[in-house]
PDB file of N, CA and C in Angstrom:
ATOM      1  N   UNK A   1      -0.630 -39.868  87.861  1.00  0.00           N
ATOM      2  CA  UNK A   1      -0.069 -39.932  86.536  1.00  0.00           C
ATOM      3  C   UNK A   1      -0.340 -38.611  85.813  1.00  0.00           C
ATOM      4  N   UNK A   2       1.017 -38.308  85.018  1.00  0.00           N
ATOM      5  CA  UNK A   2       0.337 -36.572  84.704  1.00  0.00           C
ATOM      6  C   UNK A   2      -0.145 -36.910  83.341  1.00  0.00           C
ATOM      7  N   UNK A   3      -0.618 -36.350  82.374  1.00  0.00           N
ATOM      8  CA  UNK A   3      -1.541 -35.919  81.514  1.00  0.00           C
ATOM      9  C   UNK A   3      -0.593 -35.699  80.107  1.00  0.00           C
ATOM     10  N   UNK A   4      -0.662 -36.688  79.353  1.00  0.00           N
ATOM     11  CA  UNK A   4       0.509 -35.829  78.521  1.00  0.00           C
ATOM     12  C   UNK A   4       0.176 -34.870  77.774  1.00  0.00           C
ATOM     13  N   UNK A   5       0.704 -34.012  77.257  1.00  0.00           N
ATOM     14  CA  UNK A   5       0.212 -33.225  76.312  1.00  0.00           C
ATOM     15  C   UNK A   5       0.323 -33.131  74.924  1.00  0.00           C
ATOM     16  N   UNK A   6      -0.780 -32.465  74.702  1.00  0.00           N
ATOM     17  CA  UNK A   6      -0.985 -32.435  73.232  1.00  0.00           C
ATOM     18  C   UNK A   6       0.433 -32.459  72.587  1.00  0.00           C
ATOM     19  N   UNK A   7      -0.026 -33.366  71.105  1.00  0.00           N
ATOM     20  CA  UNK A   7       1.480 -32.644  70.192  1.00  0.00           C
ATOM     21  C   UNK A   7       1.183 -31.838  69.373  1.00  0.00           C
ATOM     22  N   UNK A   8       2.011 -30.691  69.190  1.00  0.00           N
ATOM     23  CA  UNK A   8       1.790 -29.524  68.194  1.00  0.00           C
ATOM     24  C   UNK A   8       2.556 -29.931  67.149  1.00  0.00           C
ATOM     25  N   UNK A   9       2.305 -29.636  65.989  1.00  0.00           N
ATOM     26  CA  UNK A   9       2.567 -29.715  64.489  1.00  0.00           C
ATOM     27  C   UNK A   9       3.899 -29.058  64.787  1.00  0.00           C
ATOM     28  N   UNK A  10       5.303 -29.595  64.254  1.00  0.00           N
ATOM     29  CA  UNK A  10       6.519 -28.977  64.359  1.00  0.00           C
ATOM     30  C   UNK A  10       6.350 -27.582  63.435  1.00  0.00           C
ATOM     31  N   UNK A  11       7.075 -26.461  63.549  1.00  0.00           N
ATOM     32  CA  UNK A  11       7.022 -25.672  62.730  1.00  0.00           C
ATOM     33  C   UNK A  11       8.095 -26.102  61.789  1.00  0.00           C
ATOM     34  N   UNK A  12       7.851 -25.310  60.278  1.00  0.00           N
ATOM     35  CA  UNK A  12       8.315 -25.476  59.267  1.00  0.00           C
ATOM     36  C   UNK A  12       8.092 -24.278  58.513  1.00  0.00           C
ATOM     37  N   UNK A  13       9.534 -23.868  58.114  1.00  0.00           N
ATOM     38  CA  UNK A  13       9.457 -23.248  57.056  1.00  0.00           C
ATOM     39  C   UNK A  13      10.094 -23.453  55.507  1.00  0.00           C
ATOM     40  N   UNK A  14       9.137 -23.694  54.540  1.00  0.00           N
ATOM     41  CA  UNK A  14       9.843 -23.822  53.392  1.00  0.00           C
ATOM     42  C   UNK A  14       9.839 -22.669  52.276  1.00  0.00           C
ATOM     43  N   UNK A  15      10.387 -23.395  51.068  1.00  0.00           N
ATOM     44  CA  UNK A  15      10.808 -22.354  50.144  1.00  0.00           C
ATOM     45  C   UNK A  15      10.461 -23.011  48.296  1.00  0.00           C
ATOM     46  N   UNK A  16       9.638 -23.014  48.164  1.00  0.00           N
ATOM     47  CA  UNK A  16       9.509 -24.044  46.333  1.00  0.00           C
ATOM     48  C   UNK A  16       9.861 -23.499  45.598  1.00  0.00           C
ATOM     49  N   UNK A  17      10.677 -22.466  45.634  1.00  0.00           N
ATOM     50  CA  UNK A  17      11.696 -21.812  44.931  1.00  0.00           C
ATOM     51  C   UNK A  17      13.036 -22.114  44.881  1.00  0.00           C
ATOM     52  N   UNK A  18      13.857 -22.829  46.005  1.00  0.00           N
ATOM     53  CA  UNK A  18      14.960 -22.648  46.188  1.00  0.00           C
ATOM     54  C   UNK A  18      15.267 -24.529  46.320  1.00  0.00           C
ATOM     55  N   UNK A  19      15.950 -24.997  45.952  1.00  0.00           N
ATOM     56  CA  UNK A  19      16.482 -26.260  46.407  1.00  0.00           C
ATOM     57  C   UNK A  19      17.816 -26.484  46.951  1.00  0.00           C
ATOM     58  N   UNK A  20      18.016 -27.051  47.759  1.00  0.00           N
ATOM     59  CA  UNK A  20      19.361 -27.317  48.528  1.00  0.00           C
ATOM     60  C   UNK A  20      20.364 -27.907  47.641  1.00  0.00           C
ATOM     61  N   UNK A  21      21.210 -27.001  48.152  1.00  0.00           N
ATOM     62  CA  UNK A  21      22.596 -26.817  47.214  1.00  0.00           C
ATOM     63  C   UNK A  21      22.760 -26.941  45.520  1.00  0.00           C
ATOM     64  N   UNK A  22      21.754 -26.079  45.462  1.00  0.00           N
ATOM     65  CA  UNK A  22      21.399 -25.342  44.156  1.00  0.00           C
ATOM     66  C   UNK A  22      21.603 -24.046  44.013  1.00  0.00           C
ATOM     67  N   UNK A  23      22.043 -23.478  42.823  1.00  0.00           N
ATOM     68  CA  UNK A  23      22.395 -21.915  42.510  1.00  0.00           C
ATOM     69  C   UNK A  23      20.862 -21.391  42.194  1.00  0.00           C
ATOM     70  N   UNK A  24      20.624 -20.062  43.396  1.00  0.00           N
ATOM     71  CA  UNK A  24      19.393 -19.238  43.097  1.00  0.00           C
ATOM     72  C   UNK A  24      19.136 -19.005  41.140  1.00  0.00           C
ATOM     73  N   UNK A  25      17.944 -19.168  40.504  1.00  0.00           N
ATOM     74  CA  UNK A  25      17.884 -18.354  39.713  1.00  0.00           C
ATOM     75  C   UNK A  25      18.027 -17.296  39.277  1.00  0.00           C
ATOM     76  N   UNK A  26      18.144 -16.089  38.303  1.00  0.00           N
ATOM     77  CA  UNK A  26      18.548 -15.360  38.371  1.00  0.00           C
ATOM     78  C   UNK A  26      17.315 -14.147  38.707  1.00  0.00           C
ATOM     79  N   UNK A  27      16.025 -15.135  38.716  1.00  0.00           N
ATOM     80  CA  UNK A  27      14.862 -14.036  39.016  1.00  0.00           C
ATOM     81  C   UNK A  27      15.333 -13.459  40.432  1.00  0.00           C
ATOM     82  N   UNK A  28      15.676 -14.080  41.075  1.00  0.00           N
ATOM     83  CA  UNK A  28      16.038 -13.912  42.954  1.00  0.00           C
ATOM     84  C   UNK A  28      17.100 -13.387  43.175  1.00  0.00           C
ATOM     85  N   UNK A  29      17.912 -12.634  41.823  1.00  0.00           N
ATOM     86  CA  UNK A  29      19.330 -11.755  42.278  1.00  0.00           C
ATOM     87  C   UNK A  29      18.794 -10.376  41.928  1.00  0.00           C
ATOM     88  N   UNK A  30      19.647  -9.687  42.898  1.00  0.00           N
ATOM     89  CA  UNK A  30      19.166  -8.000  43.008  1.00  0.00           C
ATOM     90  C   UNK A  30      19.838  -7.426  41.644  1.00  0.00           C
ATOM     91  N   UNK A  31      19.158  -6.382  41.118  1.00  0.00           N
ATOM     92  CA  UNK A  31      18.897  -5.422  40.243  1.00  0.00           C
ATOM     93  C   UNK A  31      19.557  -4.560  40.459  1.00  0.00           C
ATOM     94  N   UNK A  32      20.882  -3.902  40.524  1.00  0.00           N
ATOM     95  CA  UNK A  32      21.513  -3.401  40.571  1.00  0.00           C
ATOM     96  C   UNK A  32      23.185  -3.232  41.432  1.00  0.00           C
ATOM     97  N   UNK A  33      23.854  -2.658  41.420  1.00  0.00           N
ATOM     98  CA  UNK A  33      25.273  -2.514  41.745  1.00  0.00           C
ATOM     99  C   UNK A  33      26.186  -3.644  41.396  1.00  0.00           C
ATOM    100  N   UNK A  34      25.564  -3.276  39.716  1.00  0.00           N
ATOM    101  CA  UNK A  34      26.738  -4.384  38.706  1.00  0.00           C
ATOM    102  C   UNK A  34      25.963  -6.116  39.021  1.00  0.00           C
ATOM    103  N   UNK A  35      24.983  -5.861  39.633  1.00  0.00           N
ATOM    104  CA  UNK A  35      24.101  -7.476  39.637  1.00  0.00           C
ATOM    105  C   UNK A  35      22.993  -7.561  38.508  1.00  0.00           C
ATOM    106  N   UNK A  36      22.568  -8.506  37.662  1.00  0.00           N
ATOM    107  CA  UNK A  36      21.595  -8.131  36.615  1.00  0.00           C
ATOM    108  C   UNK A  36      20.813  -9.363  36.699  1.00  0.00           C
ATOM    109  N   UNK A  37      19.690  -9.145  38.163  1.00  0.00           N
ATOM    110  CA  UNK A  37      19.047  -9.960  38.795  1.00  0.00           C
ATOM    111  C   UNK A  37      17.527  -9.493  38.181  1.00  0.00           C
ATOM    112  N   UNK A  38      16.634 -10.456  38.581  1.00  0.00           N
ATOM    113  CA  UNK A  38      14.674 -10.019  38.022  1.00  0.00           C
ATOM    114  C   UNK A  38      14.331  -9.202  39.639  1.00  0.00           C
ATOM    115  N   UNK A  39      15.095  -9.138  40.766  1.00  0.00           N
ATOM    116  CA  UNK A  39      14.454  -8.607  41.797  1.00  0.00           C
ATOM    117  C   UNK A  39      12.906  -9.389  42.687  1.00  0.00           C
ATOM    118  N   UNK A  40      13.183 -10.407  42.766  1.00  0.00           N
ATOM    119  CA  UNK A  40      11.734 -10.934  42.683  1.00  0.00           C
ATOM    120  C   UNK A  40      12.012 -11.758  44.287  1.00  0.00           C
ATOM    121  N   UNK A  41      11.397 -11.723  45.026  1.00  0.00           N
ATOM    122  CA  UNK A  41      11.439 -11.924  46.713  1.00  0.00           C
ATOM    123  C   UNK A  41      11.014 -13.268  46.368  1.00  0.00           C
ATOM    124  N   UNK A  42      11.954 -14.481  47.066  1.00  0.00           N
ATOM    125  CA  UNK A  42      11.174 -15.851  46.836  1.00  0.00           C
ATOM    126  C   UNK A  42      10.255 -16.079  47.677  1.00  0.00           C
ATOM    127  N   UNK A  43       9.675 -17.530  47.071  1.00  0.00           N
ATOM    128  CA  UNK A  43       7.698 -17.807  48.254  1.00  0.00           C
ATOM    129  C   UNK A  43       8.512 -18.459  49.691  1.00  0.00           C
ATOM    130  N   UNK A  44       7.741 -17.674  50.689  1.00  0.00           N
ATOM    131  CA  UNK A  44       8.060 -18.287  51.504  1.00  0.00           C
ATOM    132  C   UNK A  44       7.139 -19.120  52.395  1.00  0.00           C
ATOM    133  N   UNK A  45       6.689 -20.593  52.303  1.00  0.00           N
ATOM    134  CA  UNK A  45       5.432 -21.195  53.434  1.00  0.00           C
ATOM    135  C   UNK A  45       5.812 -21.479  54.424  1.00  0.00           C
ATOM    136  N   UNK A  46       4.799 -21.359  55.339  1.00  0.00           N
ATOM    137  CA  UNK A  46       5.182 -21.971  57.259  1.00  0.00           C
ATOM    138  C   UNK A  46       3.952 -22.637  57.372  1.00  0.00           C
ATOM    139  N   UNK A  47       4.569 -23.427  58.230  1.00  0.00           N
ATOM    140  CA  UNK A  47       3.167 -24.105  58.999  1.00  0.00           C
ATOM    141  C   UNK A  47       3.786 -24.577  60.516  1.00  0.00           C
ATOM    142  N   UNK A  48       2.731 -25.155  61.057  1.00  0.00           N
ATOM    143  CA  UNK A  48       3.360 -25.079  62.824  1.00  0.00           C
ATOM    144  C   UNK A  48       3.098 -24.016  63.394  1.00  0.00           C
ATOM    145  N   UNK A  49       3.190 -22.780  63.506  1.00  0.00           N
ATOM    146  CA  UNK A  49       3.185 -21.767  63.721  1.00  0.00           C
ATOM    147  C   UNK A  49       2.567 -21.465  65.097  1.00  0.00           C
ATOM    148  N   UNK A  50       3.543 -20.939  66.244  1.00  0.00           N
ATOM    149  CA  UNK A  50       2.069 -21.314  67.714  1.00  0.00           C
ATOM    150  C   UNK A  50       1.178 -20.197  67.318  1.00  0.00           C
ATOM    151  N   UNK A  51       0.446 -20.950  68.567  1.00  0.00           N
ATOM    152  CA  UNK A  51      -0.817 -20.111  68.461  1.00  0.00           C
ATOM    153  C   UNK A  51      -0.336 -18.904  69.225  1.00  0.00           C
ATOM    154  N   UNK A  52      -1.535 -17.815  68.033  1.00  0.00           N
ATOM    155  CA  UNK A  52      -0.590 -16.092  68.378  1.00  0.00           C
ATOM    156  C   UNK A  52       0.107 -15.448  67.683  1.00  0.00           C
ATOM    157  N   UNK A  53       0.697 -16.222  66.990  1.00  0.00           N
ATOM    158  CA  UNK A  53       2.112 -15.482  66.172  1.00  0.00           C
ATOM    159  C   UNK A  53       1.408 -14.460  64.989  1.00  0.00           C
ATOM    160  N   UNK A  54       2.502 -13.412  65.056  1.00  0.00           N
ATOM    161  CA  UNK A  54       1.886 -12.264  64.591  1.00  0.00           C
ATOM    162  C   UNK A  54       3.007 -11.737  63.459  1.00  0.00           C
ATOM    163  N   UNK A  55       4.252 -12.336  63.650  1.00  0.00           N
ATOM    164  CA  UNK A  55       5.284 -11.820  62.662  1.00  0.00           C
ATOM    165  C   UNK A  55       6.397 -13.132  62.545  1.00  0.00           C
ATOM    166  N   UNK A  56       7.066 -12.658  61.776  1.00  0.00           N
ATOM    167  CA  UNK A  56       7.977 -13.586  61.433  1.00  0.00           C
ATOM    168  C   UNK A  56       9.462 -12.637  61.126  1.00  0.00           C
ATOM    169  N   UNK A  57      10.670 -13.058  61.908  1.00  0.00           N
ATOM    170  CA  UNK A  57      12.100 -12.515  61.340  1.00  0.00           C
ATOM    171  C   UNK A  57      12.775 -13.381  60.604  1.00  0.00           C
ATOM    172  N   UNK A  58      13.361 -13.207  59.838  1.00  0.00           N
ATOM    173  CA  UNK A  58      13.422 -14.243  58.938  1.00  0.00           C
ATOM    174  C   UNK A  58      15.520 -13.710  58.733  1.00  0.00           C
ATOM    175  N   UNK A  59      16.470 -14.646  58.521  1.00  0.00           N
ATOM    176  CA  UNK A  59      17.728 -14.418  58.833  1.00  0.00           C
ATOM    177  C   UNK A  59      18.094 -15.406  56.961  1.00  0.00           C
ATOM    178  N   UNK A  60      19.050 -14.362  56.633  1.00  0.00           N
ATOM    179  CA  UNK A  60      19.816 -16.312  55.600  1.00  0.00           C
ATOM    180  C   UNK A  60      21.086 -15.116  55.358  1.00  0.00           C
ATOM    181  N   UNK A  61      22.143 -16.540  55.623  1.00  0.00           N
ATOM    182  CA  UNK A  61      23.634 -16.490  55.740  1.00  0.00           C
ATOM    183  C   UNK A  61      23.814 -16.387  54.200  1.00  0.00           C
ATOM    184  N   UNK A  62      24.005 -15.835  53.360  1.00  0.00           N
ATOM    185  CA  UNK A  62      24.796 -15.667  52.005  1.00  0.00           C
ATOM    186  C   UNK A  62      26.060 -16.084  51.934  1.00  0.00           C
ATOM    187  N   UNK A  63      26.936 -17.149  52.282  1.00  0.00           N
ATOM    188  CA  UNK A  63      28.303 -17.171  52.267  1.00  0.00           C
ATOM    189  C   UNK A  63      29.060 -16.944  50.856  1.00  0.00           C
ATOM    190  N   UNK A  64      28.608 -16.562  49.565  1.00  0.00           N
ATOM    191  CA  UNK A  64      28.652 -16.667  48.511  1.00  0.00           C
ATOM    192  C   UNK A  64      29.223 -14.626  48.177  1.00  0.00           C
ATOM    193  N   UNK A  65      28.294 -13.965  48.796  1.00  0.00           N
ATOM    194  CA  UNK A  65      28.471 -13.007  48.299  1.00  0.00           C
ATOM    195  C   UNK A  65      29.670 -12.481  48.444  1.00  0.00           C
ATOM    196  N   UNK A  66      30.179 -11.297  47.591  1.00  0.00           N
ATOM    197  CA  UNK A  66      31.561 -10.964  46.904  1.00  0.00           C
ATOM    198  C   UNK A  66      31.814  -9.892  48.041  1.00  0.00           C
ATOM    199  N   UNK A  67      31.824 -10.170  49.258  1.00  0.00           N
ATOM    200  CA  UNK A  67      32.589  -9.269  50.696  1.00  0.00           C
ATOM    201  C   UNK A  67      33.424  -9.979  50.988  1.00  0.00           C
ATOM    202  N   UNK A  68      33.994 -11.259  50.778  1.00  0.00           N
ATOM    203  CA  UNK A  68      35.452 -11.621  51.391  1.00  0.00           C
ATOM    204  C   UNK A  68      34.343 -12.666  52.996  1.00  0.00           C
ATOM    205  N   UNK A  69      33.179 -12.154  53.629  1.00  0.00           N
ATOM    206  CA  UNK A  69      32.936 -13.012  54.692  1.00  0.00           C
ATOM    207  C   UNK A  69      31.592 -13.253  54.470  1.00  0.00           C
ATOM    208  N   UNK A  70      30.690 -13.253  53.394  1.00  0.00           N
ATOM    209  CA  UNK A  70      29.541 -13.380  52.633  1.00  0.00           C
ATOM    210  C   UNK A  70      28.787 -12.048  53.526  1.00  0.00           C
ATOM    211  N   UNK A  71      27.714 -12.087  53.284  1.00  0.00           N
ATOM    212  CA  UNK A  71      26.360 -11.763  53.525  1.00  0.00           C
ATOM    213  C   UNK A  71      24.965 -11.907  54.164  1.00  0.00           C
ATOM    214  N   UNK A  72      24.740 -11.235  55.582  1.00  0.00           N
ATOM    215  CA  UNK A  72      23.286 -11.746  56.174  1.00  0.00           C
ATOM    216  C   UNK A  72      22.156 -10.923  55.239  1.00  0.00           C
ATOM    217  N   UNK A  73      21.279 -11.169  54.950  1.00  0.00           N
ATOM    218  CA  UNK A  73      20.230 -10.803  54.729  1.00  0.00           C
ATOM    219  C   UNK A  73      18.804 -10.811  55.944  1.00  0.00           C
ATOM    220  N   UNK A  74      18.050  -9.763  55.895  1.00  0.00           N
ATOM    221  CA  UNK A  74      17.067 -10.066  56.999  1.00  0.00           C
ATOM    222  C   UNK A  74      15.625  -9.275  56.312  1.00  0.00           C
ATOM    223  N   UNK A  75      14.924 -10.575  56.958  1.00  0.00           N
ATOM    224  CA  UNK A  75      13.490 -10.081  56.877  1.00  0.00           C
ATOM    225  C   UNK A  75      12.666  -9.727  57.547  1.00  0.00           C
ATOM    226  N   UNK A  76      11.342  -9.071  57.703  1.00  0.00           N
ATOM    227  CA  UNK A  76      10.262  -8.871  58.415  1.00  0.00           C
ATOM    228  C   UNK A  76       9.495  -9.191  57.979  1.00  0.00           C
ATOM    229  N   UNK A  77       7.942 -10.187  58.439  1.00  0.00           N
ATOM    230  CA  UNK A  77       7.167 -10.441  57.916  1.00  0.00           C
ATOM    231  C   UNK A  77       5.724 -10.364  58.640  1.00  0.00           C
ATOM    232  N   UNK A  78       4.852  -9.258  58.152  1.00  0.00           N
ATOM    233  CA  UNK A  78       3.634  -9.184  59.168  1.00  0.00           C
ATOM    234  C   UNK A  78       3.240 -10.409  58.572  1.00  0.00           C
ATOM    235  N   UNK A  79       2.000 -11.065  59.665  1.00  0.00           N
ATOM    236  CA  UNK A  79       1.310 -11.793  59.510  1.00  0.00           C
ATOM    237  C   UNK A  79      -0.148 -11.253  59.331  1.00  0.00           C
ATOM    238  N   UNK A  80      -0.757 -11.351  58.305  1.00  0.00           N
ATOM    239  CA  UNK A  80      -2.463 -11.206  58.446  1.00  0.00           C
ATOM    240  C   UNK A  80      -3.219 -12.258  58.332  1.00  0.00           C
ATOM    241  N   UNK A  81      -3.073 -13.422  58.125  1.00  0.00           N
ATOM    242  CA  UNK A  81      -3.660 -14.464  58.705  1.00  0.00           C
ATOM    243  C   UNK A  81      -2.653 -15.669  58.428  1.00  0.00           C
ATOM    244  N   UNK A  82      -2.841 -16.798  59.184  1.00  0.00           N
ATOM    245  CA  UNK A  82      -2.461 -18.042  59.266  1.00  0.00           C
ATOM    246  C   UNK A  82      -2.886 -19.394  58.653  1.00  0.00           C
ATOM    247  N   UNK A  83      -2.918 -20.034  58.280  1.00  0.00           N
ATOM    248  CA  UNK A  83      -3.535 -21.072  57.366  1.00  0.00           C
ATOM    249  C   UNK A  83      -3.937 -22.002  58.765  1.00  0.00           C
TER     250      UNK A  83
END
């Protein structure tokens, strides 16, 4: 009989800034090129996280923005410690 294995905590990433299918505040719109945003990067928490992880890429689809096919945005995120 094999051994089952451990369960790991699903990863998760959230946001207590942002709610689903809600319009961003205006602290979280960019500061310039005719935008009159606060510039302010929203919180981002994880948990789950395997063991090891050292960074985070982080992707969000903008379908909203004024290009005709929206907007990717991308992040990088060192990690210096893990909760």
């Amino acid at each position: 009989m094999k051994r089952a294995r451990p369960l790991r905590p699903a990863f998760a990433l959230t946001n207590p800034d942002i709610a689903e299918s809600q319009q961003l505040s205006s602290d979280f719109l960019f500061e310039g090129f005719g935008c009159a945003g606060g510039n302010v990067g929203p919180t981002l928490e994880w948990s789950g996280a395997p063991e090891g992880t050292k960074s985070f890429a982080v992707t969000l689809n903008d379908p909203d923005a004024p290009t005709g096919s929206g907007r990717r945005h991308c992040f990088a995120l060192n990690v210096i410690s893990l909760p």
